[in-house]
Structures are given as C-alpha cells and as structure tokens.
Protein backbone atom coordinates (compact mmCIF):
# COMPACT_ATOMS: atom_id res chain seq x y z
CA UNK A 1 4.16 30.48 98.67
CA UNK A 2 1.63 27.67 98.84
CA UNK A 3 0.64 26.04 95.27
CA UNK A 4 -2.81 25.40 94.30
CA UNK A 5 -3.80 21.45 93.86
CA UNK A 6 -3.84 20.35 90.46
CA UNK A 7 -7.73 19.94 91.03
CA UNK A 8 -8.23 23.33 92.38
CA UNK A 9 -6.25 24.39 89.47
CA UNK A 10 -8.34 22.38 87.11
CA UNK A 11 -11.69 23.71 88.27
CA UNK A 12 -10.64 27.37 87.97
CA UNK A 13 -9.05 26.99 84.47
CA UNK A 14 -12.60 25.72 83.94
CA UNK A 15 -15.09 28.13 85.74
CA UNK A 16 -12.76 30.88 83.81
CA UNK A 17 -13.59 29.11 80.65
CA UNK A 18 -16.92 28.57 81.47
CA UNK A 19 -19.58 30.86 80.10
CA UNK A 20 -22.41 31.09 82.87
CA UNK A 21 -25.52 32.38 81.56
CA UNK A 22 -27.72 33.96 83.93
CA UNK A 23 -31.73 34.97 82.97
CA UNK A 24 -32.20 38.73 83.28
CA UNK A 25 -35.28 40.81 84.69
CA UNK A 26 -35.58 43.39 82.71
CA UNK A 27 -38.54 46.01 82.30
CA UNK A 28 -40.66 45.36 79.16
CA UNK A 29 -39.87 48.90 77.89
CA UNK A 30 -36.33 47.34 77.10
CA UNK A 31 -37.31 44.91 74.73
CA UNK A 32 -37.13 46.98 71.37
CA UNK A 33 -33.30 47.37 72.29
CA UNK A 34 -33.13 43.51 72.47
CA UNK A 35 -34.58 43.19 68.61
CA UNK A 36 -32.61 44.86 65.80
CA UNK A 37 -33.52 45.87 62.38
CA UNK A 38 -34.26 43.28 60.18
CA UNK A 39 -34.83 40.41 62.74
CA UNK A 40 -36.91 38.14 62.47
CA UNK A 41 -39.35 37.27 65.17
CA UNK A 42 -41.31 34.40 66.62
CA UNK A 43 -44.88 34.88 68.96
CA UNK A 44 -47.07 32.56 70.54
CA UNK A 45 -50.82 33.12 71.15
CA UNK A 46 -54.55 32.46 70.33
CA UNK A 47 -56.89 35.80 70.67
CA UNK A 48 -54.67 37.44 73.42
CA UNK A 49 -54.04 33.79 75.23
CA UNK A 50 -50.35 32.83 75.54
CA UNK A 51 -49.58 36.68 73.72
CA UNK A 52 -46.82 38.42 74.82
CA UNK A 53 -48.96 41.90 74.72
CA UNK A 54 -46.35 44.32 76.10
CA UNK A 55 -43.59 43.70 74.29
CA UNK A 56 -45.24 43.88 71.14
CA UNK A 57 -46.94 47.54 72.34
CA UNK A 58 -43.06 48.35 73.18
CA UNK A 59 -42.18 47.31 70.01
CA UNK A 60 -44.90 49.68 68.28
CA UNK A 61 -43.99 52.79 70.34
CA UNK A 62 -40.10 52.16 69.80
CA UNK A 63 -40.81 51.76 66.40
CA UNK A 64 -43.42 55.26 65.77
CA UNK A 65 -40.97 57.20 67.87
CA UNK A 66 -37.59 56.10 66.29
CA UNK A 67 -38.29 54.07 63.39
CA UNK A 68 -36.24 51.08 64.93
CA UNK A 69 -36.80 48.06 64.92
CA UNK A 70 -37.74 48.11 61.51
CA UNK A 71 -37.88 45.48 58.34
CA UNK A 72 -39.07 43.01 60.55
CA UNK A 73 -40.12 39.37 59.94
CA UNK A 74 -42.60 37.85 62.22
CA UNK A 75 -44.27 34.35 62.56
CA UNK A 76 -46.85 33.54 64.35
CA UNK A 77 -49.36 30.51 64.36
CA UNK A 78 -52.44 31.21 64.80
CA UNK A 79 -55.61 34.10 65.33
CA UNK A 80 -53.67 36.42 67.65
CA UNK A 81 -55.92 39.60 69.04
CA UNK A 82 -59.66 40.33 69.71
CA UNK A 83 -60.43 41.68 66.17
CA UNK A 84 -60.08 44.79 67.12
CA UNK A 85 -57.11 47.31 67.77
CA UNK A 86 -55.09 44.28 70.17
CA UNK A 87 -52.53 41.22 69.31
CA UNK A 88 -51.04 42.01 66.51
CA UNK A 89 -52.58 44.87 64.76
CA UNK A 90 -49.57 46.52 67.08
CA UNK A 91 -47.50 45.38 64.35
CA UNK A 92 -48.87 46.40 60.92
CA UNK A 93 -47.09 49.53 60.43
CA UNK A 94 -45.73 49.90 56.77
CA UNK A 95 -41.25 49.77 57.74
CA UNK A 96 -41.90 47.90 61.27
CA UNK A 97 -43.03 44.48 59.62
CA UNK A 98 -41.83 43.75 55.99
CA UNK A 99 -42.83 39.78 55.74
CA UNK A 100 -45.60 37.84 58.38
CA UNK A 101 -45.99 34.16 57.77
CA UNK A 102 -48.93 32.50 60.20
CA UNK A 103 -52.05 31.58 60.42
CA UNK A 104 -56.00 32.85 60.70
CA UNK A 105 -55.43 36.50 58.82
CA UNK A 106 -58.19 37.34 59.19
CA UNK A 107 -58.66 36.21 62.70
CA UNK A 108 -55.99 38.56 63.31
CA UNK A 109 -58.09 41.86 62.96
CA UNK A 110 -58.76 44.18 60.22
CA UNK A 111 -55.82 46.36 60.35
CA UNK A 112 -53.62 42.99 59.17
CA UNK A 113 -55.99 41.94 56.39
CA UNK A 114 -56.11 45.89 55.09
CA UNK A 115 -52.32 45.93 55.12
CA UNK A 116 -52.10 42.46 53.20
CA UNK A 117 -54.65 44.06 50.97
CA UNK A 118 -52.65 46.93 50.29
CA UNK A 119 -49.33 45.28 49.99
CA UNK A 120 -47.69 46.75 52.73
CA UNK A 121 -45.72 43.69 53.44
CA UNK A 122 -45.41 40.01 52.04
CA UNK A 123 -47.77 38.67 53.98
CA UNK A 124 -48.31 34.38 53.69
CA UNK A 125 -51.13 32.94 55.17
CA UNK A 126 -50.15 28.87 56.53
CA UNK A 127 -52.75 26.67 58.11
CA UNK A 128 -52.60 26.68 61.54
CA UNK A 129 -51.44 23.05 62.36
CA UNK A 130 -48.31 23.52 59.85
CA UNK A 131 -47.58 26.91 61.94
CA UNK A 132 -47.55 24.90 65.15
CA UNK A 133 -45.52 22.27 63.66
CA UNK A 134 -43.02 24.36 62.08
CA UNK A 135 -41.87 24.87 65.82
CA UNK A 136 -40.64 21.61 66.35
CA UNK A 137 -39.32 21.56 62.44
CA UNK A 138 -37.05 24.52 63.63
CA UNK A 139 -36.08 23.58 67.00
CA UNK A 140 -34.68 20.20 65.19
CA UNK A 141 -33.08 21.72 62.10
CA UNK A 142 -35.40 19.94 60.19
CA UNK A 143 -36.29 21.10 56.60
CA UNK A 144 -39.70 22.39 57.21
CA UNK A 145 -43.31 20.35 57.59
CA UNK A 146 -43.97 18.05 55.19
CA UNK A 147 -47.49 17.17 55.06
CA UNK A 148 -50.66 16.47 52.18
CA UNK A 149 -52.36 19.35 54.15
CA UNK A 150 -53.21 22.29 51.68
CA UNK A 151 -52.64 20.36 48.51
CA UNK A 152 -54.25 21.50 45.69
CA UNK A 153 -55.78 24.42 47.40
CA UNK A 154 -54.12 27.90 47.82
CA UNK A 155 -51.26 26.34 49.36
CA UNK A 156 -50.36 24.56 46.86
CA UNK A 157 -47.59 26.51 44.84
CA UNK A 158 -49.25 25.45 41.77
CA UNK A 159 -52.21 27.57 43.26
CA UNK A 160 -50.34 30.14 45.04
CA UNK A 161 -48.13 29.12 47.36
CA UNK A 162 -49.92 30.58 50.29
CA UNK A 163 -49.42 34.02 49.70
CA UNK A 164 -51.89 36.77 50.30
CA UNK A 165 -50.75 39.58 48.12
CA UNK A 166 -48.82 40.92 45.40
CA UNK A 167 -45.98 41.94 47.59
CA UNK A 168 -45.55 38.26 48.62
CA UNK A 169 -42.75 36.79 46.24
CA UNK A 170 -40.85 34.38 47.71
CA UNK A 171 -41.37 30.41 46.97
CA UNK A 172 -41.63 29.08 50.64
CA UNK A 173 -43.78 25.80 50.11
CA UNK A 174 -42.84 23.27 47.78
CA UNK A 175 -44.52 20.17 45.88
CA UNK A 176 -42.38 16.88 46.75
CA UNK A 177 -43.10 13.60 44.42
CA UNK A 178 -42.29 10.59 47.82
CA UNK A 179 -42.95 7.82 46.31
CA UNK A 180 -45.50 8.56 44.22
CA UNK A 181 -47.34 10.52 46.31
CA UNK A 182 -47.47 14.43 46.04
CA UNK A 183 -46.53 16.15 49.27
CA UNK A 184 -46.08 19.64 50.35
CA UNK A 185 -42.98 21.30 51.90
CA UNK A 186 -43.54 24.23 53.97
CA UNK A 187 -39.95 24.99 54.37
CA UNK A 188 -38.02 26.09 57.65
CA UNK A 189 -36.81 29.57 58.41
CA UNK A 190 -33.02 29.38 58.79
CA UNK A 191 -33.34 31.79 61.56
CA UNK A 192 -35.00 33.27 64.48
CA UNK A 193 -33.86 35.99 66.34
CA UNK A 194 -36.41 36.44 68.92
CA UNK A 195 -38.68 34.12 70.40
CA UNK A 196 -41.25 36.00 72.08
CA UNK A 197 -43.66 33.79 74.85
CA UNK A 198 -45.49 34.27 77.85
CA UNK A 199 -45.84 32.11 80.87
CA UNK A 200 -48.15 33.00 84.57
CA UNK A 201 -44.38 33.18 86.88
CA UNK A 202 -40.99 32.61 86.60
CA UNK A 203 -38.45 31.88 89.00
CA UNK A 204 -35.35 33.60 89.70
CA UNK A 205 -33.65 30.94 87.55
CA UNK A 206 -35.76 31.42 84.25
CA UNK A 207 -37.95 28.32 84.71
CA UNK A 208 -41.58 28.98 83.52
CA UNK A 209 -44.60 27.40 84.96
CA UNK A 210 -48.05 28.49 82.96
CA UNK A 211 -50.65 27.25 85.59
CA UNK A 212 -52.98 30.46 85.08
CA UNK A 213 -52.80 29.91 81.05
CA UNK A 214 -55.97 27.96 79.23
CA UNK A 215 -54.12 26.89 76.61
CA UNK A 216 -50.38 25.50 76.01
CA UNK A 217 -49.45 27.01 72.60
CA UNK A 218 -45.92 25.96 71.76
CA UNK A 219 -43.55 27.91 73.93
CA UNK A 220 -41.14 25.24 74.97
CA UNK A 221 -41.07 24.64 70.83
CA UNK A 222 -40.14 28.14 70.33
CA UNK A 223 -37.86 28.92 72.80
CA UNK A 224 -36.35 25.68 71.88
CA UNK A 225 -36.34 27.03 67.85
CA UNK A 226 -34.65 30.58 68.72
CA UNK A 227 -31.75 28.59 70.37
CA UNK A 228 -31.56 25.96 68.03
CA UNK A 229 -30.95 28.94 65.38
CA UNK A 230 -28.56 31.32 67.87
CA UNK A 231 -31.35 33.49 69.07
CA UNK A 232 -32.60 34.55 72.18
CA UNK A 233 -35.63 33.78 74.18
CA UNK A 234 -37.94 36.54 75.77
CA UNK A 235 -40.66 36.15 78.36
CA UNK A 236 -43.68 37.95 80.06
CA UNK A 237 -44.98 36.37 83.13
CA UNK A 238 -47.39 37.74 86.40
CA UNK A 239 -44.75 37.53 88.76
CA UNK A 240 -40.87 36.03 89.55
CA UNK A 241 -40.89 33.47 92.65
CA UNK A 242 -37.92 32.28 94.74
CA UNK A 243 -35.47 30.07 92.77
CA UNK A 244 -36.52 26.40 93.25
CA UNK A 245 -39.89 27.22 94.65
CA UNK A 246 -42.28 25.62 91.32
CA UNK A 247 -43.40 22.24 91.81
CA UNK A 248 -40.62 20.45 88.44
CA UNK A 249 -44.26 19.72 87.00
CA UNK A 250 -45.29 22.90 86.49
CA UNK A 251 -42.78 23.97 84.98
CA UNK A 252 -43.49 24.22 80.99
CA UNK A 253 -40.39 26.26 79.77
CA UNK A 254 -37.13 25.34 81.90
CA UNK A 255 -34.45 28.11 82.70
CA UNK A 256 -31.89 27.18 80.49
CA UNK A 257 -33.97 28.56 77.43
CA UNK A 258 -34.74 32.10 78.56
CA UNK A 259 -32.76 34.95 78.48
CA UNK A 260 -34.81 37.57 79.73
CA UNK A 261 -37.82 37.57 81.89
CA UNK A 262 -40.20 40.78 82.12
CA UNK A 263 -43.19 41.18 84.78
CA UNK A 264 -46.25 42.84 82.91
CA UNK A 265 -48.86 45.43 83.74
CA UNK A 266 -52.29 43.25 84.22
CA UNK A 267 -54.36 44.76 81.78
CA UNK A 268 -51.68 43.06 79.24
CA UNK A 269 -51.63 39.86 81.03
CA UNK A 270 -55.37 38.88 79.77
CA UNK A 271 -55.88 34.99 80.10
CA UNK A 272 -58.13 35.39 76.45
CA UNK A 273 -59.16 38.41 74.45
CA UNK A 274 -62.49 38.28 76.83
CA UNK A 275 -61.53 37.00 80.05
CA UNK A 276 -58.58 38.46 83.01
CA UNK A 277 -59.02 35.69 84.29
CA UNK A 278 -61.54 32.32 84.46
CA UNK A 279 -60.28 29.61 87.02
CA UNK A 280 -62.21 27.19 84.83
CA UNK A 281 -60.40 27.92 81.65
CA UNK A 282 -56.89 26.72 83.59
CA UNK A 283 -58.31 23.82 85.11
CA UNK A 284 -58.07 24.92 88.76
CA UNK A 285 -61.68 24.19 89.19
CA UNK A 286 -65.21 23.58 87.88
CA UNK A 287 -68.62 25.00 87.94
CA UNK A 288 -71.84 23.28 88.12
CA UNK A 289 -73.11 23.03 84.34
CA UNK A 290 -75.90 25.47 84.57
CA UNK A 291 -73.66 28.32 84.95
CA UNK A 292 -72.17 27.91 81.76
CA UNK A 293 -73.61 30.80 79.33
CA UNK A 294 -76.06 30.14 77.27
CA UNK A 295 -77.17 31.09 73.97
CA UNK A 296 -80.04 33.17 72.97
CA UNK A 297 -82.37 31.35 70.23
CA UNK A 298 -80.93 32.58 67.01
CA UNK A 299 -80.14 31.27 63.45
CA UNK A 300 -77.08 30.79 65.10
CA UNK A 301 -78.40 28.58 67.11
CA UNK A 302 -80.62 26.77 65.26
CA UNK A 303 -77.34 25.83 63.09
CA UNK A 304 -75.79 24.65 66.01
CA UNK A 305 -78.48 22.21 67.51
CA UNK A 306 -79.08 20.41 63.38
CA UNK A 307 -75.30 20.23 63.81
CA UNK A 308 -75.26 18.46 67.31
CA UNK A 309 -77.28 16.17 66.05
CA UNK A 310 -75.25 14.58 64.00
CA UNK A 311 -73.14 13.53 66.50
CA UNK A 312 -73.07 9.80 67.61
CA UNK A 313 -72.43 8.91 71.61
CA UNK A 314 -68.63 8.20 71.78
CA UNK A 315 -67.37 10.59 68.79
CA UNK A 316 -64.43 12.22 69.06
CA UNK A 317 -65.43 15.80 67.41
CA UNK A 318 -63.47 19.63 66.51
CA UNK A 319 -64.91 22.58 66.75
CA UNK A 320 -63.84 24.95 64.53
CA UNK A 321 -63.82 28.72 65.41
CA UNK A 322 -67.14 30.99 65.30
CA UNK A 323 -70.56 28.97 64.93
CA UNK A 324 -69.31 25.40 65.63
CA UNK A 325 -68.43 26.78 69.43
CA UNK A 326 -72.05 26.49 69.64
CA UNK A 327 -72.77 23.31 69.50
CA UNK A 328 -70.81 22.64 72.84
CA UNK A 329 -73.85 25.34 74.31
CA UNK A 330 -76.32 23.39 72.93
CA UNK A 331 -74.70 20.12 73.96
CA UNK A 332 -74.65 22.19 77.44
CA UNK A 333 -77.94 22.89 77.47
CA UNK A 334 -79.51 19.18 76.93
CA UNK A 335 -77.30 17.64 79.41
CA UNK A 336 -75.81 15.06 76.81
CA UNK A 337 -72.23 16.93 76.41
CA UNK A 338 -70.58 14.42 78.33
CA UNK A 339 -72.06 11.35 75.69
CA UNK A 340 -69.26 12.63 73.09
CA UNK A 341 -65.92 14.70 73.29
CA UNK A 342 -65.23 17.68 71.99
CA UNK A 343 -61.85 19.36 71.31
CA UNK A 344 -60.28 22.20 69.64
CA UNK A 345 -57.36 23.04 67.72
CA UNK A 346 -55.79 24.87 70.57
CA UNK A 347 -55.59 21.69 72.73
CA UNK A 348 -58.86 21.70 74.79
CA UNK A 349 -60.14 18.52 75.23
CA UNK A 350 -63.36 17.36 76.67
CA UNK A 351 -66.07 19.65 79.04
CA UNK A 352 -67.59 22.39 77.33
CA UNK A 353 -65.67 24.19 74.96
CA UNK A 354 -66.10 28.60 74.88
CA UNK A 355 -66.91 30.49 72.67
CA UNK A 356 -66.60 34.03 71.27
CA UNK A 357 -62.86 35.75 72.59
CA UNK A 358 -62.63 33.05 74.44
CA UNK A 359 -61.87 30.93 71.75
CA UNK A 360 -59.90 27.90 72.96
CA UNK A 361 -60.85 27.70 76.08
CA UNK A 362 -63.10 24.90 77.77
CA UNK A 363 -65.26 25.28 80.78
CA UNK A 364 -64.67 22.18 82.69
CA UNK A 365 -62.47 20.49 80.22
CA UNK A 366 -60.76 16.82 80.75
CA UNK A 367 -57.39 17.93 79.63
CA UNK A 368 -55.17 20.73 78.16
CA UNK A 369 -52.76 19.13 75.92
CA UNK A 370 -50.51 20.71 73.85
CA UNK A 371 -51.82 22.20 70.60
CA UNK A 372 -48.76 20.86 68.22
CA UNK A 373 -50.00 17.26 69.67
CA UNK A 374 -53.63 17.46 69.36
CA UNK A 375 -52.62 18.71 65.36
CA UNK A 376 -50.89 15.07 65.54
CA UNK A 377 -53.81 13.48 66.63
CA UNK A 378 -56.12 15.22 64.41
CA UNK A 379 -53.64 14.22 61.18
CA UNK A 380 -53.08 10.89 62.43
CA UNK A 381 -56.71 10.19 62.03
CA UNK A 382 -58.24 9.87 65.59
CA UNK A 383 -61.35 12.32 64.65
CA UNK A 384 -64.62 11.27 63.95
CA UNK A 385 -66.40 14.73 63.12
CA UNK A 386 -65.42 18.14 62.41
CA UNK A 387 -67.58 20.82 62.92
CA UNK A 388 -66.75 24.06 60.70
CA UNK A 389 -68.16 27.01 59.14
CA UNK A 390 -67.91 28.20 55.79
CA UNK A 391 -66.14 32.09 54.60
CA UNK A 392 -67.76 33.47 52.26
C-alpha cells in the first residue's frame, strides 16, 4: 500500500478543513426563504435606481400569503420608489416591517408617510448623507456617524431624535460634548441580516460589474456591512456572464461578498423610476445638448432661471431634489452649463443633471462617483452653492 506524501497529506487535511463558499443562482421567488422573522434588512437605491425591485415584491407576496417574514427592520438611505405604488411602498404592511430607519420619507411615496402617520411601525427619518455613511460605519464596526449634521434640528435628541411618530421609541442618536464642541452620534446597528443590492451582470463567480447603473449607491459598503455583522449578501443583476469574463475595473462588488445572485424580469430592472434604460445616464455616451428636454415656461421655471443666476463661472454647486433640477435646464438652455459644475447628492458630477424620476441622473455628466464620497466632499467644505427648495 503506497503512503500519501506528507504534502499531499497536508493539503487534504486542509481542503477538508476548508470551508469553500460558492455564490448561488437562485430564482428571486426564493428570497423570502433566505430572510427570517425578525431580520433586519439593508437596501440600496434612489427612485427605483440601484433598487433591488423583485425581491422586495417577493418579499410582499411571501409575506400577504403566509405572514412570514414578518417584524422586520429595514434601512435604507435614501428616496427609494416613484411616489407611487413602487420601491418601497412594497414594504409598509402593518407585521412585515416593525422599525425603518432612512432617509427622504416622504420621497418614498405616500403609503410610507401614511403608515408613519398612523404608527404602524417606528419609523426614523436620518438625513441622507448619515444613511450613506452609516455603511462604511457598519462595515468597520465603528460606533455609528458622528457628525454636527442635524444639530439642533429634529435630529437632535433634544428635539426628537429623528423620529417620525409616536411608535418610534428607541434613543438611536446621541449628543457627544468632543472637546467642547457638541456632536451628534447616529449610532450603528449591531446587525444586518440581509444586504439587499443590485448590480447590471454577474459572473459565475459572484463578481458584480454595474456598467448599465447611473448612479453608484453604496453596494460594496453594504455587502461589506452584512458580512462584517455575519449576514449574507443578496443580488439582482440583468444577466450572469462566464467566470473571469468582466474587465477587474468594472467590477464594483467582488465575488467574495455575495451569496446569492438572482436574474430579474426587465420591467423590475428599471435604470430610474422613469427611464429602462438611458445610455447617457451610465456614461456610455452623449447627446448633442439640444436634445436634452426642456422645460415649459412656468413659475417653475422662472424660479429656476433667478436661481441660475446666482451662480458665478467656476462654482462648484448641488442641486437638491424637485425645483433646483431645473436650473441645470435652464443652464441647458443658454449654453453656459459648462461655465460652472453641478452635482448631486447621488454622485453625479458635471453635464446636465435630470430631473423628475430621474432624479440623480446626469445627461452627459463628467463623472459618477460614489455617493458616500461626494457626502465627504460636500461636508468637507468643497461647495460653493446649494440649490434647494423649501417643504412646506
């Protein structure tokens, strides 16, 4: 009988040892049996951009036709759904979510502002830079996001705490004295379950490339913060490609993060909550300027161009959601959008930013960054005018 080498004998002592984990395909109508009762749950997106849509529908059904999963907590970061019956008005069913920390409630459609209205869950409403931030905070077993943004408003606990309702109890943002200087805490979930992200294909390994996507919305940071915590990672995609076919640069989310990959149904696979698909909006191309929509003379509009002309040649400028997204038409329309930049919070920078659903987006934009580093760059300082709208 012929003895194995003590290297031969090493490796297989090893490979037996060795737990291999392999991404799995799965069909999306499997992903309520992946989330149990209780969980709590992480989703990217911005109007239906970078929104797993699918999974959360699966969710929904699973959860009218067998009341599982139930007492869920989600997070999400920022206005997720096209203010109508899509994103994540799949979710606001009194037993399916019990707690939903994010940010732009209102954003998010009217059936999650009615059920924060009528206390159907704790429902805590974060700014939108904190949410994005809080990825990275997980993913590093940091504390939570320590920052002076939302002192002494609502965020403040002195003021509220960020809560939206009644229902909403718990203490999760905290006033810290650093020296001498107030500073607020927006502490750190100890756990996530379920990451939840999308991506345009996947290999056969896992690795996710987002080339098709018009915005980059944090889903290496949260498939990095459900493993950091002992979850799992989830992701829809267009299509699966041969193994070690995506160009390493493309690839946004490696294979070592995701545990299950699901191909969706293309009329859940929109690029925004207005647009299958714009070429533009990803960067594969650009149009001549003219083409860009235009906006009808309105009050609207006549906002918008006192606005634009505040703006110096060389600023550096936000647009905030709604009526600010048309001062980049009006900049458009007088041929003098390329004398400044403008950027949004979603990590468009430069070109002509959209408007409307498609939110986010820029038509013929200079760069898509990521939208936890253009919050860094709006913090640190590196703005020169924001242009917002007032809620009434």
């Amino acid at each position: 009988m012929r003895l194995p080498t003590r290297e031969a004998l090493s490796i297989s002592i090893f490979v037996k040892k060795m737990e291999v984990k392999v991404m799995k395909v799965i069909p999306s109508s499997e992903v309520p049996k992946l989330i149990k009762d209780g969980d709590s749950v992480l989703m990217t997106g911005i109007t239906l951009g970078g929104f797993a849509e699918e999974s959360v529908m699966e969710l929904e059904k699973s959860f009218l036709e067998t009341g599982h999963p139930n007492n869920m907590t989600f997070y999400w970061q920022a206005a997720v759904g096209d203010m109508n019956t899509k994103g994540l008005s799949h979710i606001c069913h009194e037993g399916m979510m019990t707690k939903g920390i994010g940010g732009h409630l209102n954003g998010c459609g009217r059936a999650m502002t009615e059920f924060s209205r009528d206390n159907k869950a704790e429902i805590y409403n974060w700014p939108q830079g904190v949410c994005v931030g809080m990825l990275h905070a997980i993913a590093a077993h940091q504390p939570g996001v320590i920052t002076k943004i939302g002192l002494k408003t609502f965020m403040d606990p002195r003021y509220g705490g960020g809560r939206m309702n009644d229902a909403a109890k718990d203490d999760l943002i905290e006033l810290l004295n650093i020296d001498g200087e107030e500073w607020l805490l927006y502490k750190a979930p100890k756990k996530i379950n379920v990451a939840i992200i999308r991506g345009t294909v996947a290999d056969e390994n896992g690795n996710i490339s987002m080339y098709k996507e018009g915005y980059k919305l944090g889903q290496l940071s949260a498939a990095e913060a459900a493993r950091a915590t002992g979850g799992i990672v989830i992701c829809q995609v267009e299509r699966i490609v041969k193994a070690g076919t995506l160009n390493p640069r493309l690839v946004e989310v490696p294979g070592i993060l995701i545990d299950y990959v699901y191909v969706a149904k293309p009329e859940y696979h929109w690029q925004t909550a207005a647009s299958i698909y714009n070429p533009v909006f990803s960067g594969e191309c650009k149009v001549p300027m003219d083409s860009i929509p235009s906006v009808p003379l309105t009050e609207r509009k006549l906002i918008a161009r006192r606005a634009a002309m505040e703006l110096k040649v060389g600023d550096i400028v936000n647009l905030g959601v709604g009526n600010p997204t048309v001062v980049s038409n009006v900049a458009a329309e007088e041929g003098c959008s390329s004398m400044f930049t403008l950027t949004t919070e979603s990590g468009g920078i430069g070109g002509v930013p959209a408007a409307g659903n498609d939110f986010g987006c820029a038509w013929n934009g200079d760069a898509i960054i990521e939208s936890g580093s253009i919050f860094d760059m709006y913090d640190g300082g590196s703005l020169d005018v924001g242009c917002l709208v007032p809620r009434k």
